[in-house]
Protein backbone atom coordinates (compact mmCIF):
# COMPACT_ATOMS: atom_id res chain seq x y z
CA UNK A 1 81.17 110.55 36.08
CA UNK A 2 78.70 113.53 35.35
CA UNK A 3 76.91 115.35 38.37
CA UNK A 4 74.04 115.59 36.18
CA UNK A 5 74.40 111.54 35.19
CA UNK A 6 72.14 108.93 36.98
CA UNK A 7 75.53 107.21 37.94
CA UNK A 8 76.77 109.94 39.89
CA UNK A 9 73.49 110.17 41.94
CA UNK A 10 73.88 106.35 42.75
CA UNK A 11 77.53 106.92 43.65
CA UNK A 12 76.46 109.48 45.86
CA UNK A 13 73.93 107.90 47.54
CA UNK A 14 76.08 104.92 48.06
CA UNK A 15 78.67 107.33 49.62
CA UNK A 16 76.84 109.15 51.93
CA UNK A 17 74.82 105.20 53.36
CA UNK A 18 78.44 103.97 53.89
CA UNK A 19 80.04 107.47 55.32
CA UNK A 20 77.21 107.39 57.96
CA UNK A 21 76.74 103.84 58.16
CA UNK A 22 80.35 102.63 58.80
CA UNK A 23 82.14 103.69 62.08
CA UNK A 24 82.92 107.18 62.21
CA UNK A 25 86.91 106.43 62.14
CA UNK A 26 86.36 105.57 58.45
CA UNK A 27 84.39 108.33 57.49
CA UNK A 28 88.23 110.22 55.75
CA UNK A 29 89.23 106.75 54.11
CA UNK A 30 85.26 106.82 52.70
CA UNK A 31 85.89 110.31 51.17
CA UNK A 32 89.46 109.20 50.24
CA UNK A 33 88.48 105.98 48.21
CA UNK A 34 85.09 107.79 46.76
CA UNK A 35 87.08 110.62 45.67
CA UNK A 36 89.64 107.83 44.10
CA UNK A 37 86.94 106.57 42.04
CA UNK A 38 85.66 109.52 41.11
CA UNK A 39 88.60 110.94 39.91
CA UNK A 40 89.35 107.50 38.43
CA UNK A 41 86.13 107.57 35.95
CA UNK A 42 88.37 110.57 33.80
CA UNK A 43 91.34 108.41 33.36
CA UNK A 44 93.37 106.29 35.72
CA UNK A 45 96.36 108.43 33.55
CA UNK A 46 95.88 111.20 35.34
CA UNK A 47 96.77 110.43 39.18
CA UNK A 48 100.65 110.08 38.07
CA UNK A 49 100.14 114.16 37.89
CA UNK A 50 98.10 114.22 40.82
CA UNK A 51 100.00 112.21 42.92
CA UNK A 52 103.87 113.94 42.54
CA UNK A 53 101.96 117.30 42.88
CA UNK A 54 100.47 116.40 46.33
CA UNK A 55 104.01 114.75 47.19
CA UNK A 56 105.56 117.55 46.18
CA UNK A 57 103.18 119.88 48.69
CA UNK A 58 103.19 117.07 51.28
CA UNK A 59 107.24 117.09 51.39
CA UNK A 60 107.72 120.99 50.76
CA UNK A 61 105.44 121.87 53.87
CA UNK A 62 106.99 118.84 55.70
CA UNK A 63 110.70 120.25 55.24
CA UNK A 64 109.43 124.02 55.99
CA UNK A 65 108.24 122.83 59.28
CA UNK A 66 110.91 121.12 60.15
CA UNK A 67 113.22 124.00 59.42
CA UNK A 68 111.27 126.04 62.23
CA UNK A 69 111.37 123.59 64.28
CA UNK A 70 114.85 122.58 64.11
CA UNK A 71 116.39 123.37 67.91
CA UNK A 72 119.63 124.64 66.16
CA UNK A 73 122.22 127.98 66.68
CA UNK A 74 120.37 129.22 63.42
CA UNK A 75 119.08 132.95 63.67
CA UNK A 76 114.94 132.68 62.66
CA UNK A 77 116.02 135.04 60.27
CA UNK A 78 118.16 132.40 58.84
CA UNK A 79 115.59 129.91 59.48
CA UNK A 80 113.15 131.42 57.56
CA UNK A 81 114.84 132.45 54.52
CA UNK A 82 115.89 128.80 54.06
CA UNK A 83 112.25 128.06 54.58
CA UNK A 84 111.03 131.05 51.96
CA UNK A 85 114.18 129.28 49.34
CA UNK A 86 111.93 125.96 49.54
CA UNK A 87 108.82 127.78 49.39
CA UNK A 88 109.36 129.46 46.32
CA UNK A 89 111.46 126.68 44.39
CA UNK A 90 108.63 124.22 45.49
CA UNK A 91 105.78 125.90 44.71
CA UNK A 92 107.47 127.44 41.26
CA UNK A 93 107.75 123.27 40.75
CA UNK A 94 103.78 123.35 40.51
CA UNK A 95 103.10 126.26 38.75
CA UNK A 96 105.83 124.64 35.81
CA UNK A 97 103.71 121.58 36.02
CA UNK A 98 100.37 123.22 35.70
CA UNK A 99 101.69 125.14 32.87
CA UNK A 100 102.81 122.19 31.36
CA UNK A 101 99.60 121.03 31.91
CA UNK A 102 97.45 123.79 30.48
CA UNK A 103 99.90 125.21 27.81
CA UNK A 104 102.68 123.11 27.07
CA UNK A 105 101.28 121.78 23.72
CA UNK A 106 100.48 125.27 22.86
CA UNK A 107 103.93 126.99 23.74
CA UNK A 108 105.81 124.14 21.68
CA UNK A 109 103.97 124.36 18.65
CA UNK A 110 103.82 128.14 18.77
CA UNK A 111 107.77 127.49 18.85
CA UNK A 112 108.09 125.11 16.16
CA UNK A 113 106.02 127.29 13.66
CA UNK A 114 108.47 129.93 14.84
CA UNK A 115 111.55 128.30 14.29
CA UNK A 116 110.42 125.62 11.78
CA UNK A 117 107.71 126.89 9.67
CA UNK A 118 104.72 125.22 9.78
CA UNK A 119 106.69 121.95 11.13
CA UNK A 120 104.70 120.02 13.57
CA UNK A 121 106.17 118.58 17.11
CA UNK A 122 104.41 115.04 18.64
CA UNK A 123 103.89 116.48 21.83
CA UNK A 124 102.50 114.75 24.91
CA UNK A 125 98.98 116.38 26.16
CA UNK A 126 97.32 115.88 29.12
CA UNK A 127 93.95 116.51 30.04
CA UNK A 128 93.75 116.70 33.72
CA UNK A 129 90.40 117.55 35.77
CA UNK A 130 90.62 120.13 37.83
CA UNK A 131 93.77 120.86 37.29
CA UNK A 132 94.03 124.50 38.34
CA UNK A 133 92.01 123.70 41.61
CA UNK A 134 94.45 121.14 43.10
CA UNK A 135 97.33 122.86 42.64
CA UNK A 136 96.71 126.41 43.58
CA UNK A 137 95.00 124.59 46.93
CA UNK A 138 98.63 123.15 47.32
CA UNK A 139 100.61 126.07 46.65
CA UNK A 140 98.52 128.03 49.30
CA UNK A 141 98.98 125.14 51.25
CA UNK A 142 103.09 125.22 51.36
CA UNK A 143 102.42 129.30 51.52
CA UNK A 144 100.67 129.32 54.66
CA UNK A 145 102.63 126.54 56.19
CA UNK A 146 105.83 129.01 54.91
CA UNK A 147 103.88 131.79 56.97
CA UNK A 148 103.03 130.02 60.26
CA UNK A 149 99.09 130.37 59.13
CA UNK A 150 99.17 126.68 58.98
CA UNK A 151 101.09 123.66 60.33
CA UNK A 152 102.28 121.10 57.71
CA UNK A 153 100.23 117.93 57.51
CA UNK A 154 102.16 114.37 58.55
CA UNK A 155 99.85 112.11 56.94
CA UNK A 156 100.34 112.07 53.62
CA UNK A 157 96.95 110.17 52.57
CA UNK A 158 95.09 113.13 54.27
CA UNK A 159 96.69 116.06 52.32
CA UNK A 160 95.95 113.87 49.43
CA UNK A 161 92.50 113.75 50.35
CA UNK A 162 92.28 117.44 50.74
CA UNK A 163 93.55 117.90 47.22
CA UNK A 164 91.83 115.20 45.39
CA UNK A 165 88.10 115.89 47.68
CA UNK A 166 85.70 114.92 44.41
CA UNK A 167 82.82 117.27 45.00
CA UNK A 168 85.10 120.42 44.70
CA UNK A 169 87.28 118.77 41.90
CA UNK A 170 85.46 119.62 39.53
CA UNK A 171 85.29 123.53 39.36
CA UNK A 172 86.45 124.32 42.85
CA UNK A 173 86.15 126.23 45.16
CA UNK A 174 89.79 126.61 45.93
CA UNK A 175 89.82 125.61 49.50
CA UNK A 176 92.25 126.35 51.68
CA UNK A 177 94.16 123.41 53.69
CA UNK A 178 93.78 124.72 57.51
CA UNK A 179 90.03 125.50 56.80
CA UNK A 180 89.11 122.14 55.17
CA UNK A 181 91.42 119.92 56.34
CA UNK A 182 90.29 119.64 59.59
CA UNK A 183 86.84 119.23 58.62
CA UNK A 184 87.73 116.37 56.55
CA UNK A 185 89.25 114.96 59.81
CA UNK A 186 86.42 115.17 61.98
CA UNK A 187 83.62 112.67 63.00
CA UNK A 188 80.37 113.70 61.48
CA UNK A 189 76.66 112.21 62.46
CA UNK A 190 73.96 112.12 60.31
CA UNK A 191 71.48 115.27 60.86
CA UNK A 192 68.37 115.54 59.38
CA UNK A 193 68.36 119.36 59.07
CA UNK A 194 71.76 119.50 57.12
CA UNK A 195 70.59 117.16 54.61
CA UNK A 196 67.37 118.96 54.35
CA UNK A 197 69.44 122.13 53.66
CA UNK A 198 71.86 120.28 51.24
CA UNK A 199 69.32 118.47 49.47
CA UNK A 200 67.49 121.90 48.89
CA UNK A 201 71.34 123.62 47.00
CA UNK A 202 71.29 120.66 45.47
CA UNK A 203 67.94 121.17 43.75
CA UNK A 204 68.52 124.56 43.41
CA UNK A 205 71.97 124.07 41.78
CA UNK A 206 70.18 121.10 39.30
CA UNK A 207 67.21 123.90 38.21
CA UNK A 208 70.33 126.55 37.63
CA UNK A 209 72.47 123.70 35.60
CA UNK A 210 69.59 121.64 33.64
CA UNK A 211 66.75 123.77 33.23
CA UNK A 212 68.79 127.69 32.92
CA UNK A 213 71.97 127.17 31.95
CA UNK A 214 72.02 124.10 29.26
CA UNK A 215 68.60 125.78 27.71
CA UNK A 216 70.56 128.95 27.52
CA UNK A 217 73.52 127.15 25.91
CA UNK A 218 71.82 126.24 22.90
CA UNK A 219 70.79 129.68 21.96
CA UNK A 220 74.80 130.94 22.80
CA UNK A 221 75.96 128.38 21.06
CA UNK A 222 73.90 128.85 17.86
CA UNK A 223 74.44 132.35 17.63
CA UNK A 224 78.29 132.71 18.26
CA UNK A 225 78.90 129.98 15.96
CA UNK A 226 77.92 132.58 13.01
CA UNK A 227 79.34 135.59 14.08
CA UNK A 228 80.48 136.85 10.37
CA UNK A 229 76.95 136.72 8.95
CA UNK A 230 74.04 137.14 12.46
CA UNK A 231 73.05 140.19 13.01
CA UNK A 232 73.90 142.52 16.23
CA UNK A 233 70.40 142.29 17.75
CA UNK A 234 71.12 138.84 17.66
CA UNK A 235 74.31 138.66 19.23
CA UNK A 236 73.65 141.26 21.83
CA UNK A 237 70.97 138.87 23.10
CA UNK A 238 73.04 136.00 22.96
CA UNK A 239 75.69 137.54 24.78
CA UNK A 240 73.01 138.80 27.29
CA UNK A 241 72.19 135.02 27.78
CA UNK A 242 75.53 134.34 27.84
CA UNK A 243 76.03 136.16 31.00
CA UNK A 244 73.25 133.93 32.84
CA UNK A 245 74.48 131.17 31.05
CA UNK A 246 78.00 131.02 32.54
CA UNK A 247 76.59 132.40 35.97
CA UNK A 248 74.17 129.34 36.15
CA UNK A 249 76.69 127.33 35.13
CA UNK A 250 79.32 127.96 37.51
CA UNK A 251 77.28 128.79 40.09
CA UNK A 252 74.94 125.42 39.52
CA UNK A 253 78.10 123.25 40.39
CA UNK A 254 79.12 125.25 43.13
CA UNK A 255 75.43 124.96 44.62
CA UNK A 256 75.34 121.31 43.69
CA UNK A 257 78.62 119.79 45.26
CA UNK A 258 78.62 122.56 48.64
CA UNK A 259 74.35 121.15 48.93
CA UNK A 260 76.77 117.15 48.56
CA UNK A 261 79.02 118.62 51.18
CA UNK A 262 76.50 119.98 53.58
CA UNK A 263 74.86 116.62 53.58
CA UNK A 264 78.35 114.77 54.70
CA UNK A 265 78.77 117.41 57.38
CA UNK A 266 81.13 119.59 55.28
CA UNK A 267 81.55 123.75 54.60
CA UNK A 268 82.68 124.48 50.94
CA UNK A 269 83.99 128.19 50.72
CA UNK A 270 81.25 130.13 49.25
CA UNK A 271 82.00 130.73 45.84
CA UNK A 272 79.44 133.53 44.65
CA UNK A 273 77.29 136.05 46.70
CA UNK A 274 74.77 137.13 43.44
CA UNK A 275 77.68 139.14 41.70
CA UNK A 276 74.83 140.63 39.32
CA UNK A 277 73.70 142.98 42.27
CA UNK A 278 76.94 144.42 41.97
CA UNK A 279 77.43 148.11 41.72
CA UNK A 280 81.00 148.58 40.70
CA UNK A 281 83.32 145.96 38.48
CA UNK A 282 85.71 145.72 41.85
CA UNK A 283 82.40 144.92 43.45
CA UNK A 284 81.50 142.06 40.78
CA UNK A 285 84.96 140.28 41.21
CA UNK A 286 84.47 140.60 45.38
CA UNK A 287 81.16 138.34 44.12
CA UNK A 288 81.69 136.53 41.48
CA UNK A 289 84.35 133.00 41.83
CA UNK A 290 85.62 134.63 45.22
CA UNK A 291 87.90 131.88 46.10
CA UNK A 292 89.74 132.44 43.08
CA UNK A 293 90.01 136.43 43.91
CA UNK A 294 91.03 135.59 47.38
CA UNK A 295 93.69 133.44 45.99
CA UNK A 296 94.79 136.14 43.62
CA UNK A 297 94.60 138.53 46.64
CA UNK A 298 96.62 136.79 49.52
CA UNK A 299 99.32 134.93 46.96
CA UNK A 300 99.95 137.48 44.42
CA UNK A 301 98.34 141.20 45.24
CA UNK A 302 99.35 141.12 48.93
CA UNK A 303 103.04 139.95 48.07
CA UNK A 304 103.67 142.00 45.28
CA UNK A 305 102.02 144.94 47.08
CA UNK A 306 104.81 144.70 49.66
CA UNK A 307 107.64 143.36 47.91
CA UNK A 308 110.56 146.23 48.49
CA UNK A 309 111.13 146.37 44.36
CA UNK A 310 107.48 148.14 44.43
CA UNK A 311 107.53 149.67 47.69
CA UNK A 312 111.09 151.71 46.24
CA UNK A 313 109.32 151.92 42.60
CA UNK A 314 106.16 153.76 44.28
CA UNK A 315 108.75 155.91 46.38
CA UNK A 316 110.44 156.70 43.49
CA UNK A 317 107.28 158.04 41.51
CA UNK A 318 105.66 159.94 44.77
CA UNK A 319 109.25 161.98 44.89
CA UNK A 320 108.85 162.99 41.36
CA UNK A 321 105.26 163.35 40.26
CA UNK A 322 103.82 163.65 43.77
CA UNK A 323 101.85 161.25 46.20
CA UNK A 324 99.05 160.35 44.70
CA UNK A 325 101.19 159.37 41.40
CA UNK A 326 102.81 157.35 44.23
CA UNK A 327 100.12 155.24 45.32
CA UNK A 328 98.61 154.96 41.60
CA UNK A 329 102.41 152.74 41.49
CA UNK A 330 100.94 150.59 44.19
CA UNK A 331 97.53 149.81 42.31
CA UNK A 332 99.14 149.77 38.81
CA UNK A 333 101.83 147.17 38.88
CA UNK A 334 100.56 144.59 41.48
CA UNK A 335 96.54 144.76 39.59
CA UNK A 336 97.77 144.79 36.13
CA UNK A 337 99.98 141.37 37.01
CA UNK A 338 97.09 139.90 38.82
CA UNK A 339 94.34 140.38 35.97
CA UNK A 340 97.20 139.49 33.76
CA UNK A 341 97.95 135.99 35.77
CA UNK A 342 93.83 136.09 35.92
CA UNK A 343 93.27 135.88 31.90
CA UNK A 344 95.78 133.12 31.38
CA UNK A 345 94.35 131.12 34.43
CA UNK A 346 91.53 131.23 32.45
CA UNK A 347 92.55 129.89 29.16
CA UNK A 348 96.09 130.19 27.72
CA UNK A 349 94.53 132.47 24.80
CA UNK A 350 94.77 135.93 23.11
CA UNK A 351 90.95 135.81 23.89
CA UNK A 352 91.50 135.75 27.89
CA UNK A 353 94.61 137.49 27.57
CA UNK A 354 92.68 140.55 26.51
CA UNK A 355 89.76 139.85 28.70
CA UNK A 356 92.19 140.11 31.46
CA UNK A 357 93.35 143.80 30.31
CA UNK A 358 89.63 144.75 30.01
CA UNK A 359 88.97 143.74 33.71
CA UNK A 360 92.63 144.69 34.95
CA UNK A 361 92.12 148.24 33.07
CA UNK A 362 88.32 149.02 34.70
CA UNK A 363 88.96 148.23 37.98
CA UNK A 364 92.64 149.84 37.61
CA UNK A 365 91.05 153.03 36.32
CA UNK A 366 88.24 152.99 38.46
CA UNK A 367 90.60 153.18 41.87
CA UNK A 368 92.84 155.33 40.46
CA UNK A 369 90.27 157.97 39.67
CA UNK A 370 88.13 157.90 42.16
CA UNK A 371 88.31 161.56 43.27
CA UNK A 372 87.86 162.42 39.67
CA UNK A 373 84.56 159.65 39.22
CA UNK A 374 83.07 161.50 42.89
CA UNK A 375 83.44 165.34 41.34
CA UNK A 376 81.64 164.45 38.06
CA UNK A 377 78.60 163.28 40.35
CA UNK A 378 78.73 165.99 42.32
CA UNK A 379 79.45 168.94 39.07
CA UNK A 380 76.29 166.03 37.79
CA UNK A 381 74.08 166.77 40.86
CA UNK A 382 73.68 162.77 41.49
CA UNK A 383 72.51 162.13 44.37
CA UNK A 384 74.03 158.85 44.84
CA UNK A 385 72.01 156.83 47.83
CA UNK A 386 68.60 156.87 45.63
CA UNK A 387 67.44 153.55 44.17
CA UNK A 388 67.67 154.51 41.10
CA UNK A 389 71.57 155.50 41.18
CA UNK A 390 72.08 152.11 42.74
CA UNK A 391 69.93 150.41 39.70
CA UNK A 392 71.62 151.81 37.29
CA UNK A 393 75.03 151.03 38.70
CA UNK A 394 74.43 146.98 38.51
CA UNK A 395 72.57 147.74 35.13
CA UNK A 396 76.02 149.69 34.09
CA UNK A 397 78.34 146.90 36.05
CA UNK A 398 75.77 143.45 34.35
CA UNK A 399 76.49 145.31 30.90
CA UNK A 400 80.24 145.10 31.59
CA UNK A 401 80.35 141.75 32.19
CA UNK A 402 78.35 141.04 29.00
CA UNK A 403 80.67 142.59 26.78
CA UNK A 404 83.23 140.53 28.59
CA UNK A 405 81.55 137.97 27.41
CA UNK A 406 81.71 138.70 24.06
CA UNK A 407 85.18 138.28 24.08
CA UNK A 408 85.63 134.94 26.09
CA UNK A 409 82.28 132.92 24.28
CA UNK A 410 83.74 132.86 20.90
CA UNK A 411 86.99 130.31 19.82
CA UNK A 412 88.77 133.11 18.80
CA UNK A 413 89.33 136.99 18.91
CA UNK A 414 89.07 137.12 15.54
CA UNK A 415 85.07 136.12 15.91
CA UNK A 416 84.80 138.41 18.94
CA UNK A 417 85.74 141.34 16.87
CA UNK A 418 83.17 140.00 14.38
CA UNK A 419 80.58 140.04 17.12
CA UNK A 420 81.39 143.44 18.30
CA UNK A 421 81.27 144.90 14.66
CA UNK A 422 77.74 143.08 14.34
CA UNK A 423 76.74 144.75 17.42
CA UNK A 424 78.11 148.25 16.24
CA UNK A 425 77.02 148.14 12.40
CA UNK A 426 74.94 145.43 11.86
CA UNK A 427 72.66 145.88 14.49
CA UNK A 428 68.73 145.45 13.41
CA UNK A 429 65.96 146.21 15.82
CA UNK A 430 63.39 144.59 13.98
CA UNK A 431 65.39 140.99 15.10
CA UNK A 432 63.42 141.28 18.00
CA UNK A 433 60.23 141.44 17.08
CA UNK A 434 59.78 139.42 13.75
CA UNK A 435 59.95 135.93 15.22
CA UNK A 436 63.33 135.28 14.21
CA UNK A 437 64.88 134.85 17.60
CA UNK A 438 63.14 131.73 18.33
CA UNK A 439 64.95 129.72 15.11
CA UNK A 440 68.13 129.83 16.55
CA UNK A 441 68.26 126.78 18.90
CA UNK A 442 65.40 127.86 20.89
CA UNK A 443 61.61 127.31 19.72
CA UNK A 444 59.62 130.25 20.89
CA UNK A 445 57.99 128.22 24.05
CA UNK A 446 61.59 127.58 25.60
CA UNK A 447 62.79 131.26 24.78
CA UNK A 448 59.77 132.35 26.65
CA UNK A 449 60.91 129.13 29.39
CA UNK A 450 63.94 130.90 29.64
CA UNK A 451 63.58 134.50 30.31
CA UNK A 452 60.90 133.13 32.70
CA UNK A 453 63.06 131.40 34.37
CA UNK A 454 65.44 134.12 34.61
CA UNK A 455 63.02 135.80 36.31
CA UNK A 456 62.68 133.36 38.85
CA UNK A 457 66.48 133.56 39.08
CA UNK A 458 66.61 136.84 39.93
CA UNK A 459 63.63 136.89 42.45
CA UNK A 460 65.14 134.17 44.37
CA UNK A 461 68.62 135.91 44.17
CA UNK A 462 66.53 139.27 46.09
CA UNK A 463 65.40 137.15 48.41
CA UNK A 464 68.54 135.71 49.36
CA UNK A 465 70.23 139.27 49.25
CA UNK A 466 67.54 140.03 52.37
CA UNK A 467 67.78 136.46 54.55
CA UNK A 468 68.14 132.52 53.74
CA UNK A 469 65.43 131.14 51.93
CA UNK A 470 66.77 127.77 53.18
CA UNK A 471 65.65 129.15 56.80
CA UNK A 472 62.44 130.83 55.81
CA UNK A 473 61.65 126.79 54.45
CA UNK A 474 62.91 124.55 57.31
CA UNK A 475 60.54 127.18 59.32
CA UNK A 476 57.48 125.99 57.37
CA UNK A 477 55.32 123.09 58.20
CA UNK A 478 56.87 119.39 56.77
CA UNK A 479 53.94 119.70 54.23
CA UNK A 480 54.88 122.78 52.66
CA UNK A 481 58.47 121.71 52.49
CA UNK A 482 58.36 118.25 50.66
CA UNK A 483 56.15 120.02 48.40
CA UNK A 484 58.56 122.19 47.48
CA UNK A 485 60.99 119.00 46.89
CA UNK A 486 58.78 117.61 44.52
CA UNK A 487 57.97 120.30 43.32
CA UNK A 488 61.89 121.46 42.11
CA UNK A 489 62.01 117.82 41.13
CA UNK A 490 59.65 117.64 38.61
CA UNK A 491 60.28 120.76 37.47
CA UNK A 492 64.00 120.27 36.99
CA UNK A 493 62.71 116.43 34.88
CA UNK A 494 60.02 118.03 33.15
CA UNK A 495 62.11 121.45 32.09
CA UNK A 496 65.32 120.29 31.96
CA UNK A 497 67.38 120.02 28.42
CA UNK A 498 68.54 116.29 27.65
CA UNK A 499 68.35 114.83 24.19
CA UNK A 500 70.57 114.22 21.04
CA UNK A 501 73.57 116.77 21.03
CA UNK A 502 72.88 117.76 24.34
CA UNK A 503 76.32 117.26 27.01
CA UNK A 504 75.25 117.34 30.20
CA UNK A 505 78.99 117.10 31.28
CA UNK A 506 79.93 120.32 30.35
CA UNK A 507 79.94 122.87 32.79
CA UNK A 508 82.53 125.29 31.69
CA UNK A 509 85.01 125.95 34.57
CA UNK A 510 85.74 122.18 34.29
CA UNK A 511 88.07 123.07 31.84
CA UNK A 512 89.93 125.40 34.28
């Protein structure tokens, strides 16, 4: 079922008149059974993986609390390293299954045509939705029970609902158990205001999806899909709308399912807080999927950061080369296995793999050298609080993430290097000016649609960066409002890209 597919707006109307309709006791078994279906309309296959994963959560946390709260002669410090033995054999159980999930085909034939030629092994695959969302939800979930942030759950069907909760399914955010949890266990009444304000992400999400992103798409598409022979004023443009692309995307879903949520009563983790105002690539990733970096950051950076093995590595370093060497130890190792852990999250690929370096090695770089980064201002005379500084600091940090594109639109890092070399060598000014950007997938009218529309993007997104526009609406007159409904609704119909060749399914974290 496809957020942008008539069903799914039926289903979703018929799930919010039955969640407010039927006693407010029901309202978790509503979500439970909706979410069911919803999950059910990928493959009925798929909730054999889903359901041992969330048993496997619901009896890890389950035995970790009761090891704490076992009245024995057991020392805590007993208690809890039989706790942290579960914890980490438990959640390693999930991470093995998600690998299976997202790499196991890959891994075995990369060993068979090691060992075997070009031999091919049957393999089982398995496609799961979401995959990647669930289970890092339910490995934070044993993790913070391990660390007293949160008490295990005792009903079973209610974890699973916190795993399997459709509207973040899809492409997250990855929510955290003692923050949703208990929403999804509360009694919620209908208010008109909330569904104004959800209706409104919704619409706003739809225009992103529909009218940005999917227009976008076909341009992306056309170009990357002939990197060997386009030319490099071509490609930079397409990875330029590539950027937007993704952003509209990702964002699009986030907007669309947290305006669904909203509606029900429900707080989705905000996912993105308009990462291309960023000044700094650090900055970007604080922005841009920030449940994901949060995960990254409590699970893995924190840990690692802390562990003795880099604590006595970093100690080691500062007695030899100094302090600062010393603390360079501390970024290095835990960053470098974080953007590492970050690229294959993404795609088990050489493509990601080396889009992780590239965003492991600026950010690395960029803390490690600060001092040096602040002199060459100063030696510069750059006086760093003017606009202009600022401007050209997102300008600097959007460009970033556009060649990062480069290397993660493409199949292949073979066709990003062809794409690069375009850029470098083959790179014709003229492309933008003789009418030949408007025969690849885009007629001239929707190219011109499109950067309009970008526009509009980005003079919403300053808006929001200075209050809610949600607020600045619900404070108008009822006139002014609807208008602005119907308004965003015809305008997503009208403008919107459907047709022959045209999936609205795909948004591209599903995949993740």
């Amino acid at each position: 079922m496809r957020l942008t597919s008539l069903p799914f707006y039926i289903f979703a109307a018929v799930v919010m008149l039955l969640y407010y309709v039927l006693p407010h006791r029901f309202q978790w078994i509503v979500l439970t059974l909706a979410s069911v279906i919803f999950y059910a309309t990928y493959g009925v296959e798929q909730f054999a993986f889903l359901g041992f994963a969330a048993l496997i959560a619901y009896f890890a946390a389950r035995w970790i609390q009761a090891i704490y709260d076992a009245a024995s002669d057991a020392s805590p410090v007993a208690r809890k390293t039989e706790a942290r033995g579960l914890a980490v054999w438990l959640s390693a159980a999930l991470v093995l299954l998600l690998i299976y999930a997202k790499a196991g085909h890959t891994i075995v034939q990369g060993i068979a045509r090691m060992f075997f030629g070009r031999e091919e092994i049957t393999f089982p695959v398995i496609s799961l939705l979401g995959i990647s969302y669930y289970t890092f939800s339910l490995i934070s979930y044993i993790a913070d029970v391990y660390w007293k942030r949160d008490k295990a759950e005792t009903n079973f069907l209610r974890l699973f609902l916190f795993a399997i909760y459709f509207p973040k399914i899809l492409q997250g955010p990855i929510a955290r158990h003692k923050d949703l949890a208990p929403q999804l266990a509360e009694e919620h009444t209908f208010r008109y205001r909330e569904f104004c304000f959800g209706l409104q992400l919704m619409l706003w999400g739809y225009f992103k999806k529909i009218v940005i992103a999917d227009r976008l798409a076909l341009f992306v598409n056309t170009v990357f899909g002939n990197t060997a022979e386009e030319s490099g004023a071509h490609l930079l443009v397409a990875a330029v709308f590539g950027a937007f692309q993704l952003y509209c995307d990702f964002s699009g879903c986030m907007d669309i399912i947290g305006g669904f949520s909203q509606i029900l009563g429900l707080r989705l983790e905000a996912n993105f807080n308009h990462p291309f105002f960023s000044r700094s690539a650090a900055e970007f990733w604080r922005r841009w999927h920030i449940t994901l970096g949060t995960w990254f950051k409590d699970y893995v950076y924190m840990p690692l950061a802390i562990s003795p093995r880099v604590i006595g590595m970093s100690k080691a370093v500062r007695e030899r080369f100094g302090t600062r060497a010393g603390r360079a130890v501390m970024t290095l190792i835990p960053s470098s296995v974080v953007w590492l852990l970050t690229g294959i999250w993404h795609n088990f690929s050489l493509n990601y793999l080396v889009w992780g370096i590239y965003w492991g090695t600026l950010i690395i770089c960029s803390t490690i050298f600060t001092p040096e980064i602040k002199k060459l201002t100063q030696m510069l005379h750059i006086n760093t609080k003017t606009g202009s500084w600022k401007l050209f600091q997102m300008v600097r940090t959007f460009l970033l993430f556009v060649i990062s594109r480069i290397f993660t639109i493409p199949h292949n890092l073979q066709s990003s290097m062809q794409a690069f070399e375009a850029i470098i060598t083959r790179f014709c000014p003229e492309n933008f000016f003789d009418g030949s950007l408007y025969t690849l997938g885009l007629d001239r009218p929707n190219f011109i649609l499109a950067v309009v529309c970008i526009l509009i993007l980005w003079a919403v997104s300053m808006l929001q960066e200075r209050g809610s526009v949600r607020e600045r609406i619900a404070g108008s007159n009822i006139v002014f409002r609807w208008a602005i409904y119907y308004a965003a609704f015809f305008v997503i119909v009208v403008f919107g890209i459907y047709g022959p060749g045209y999936d609205p399914a795909s948004f591209v974290y599903m995949q993740f």
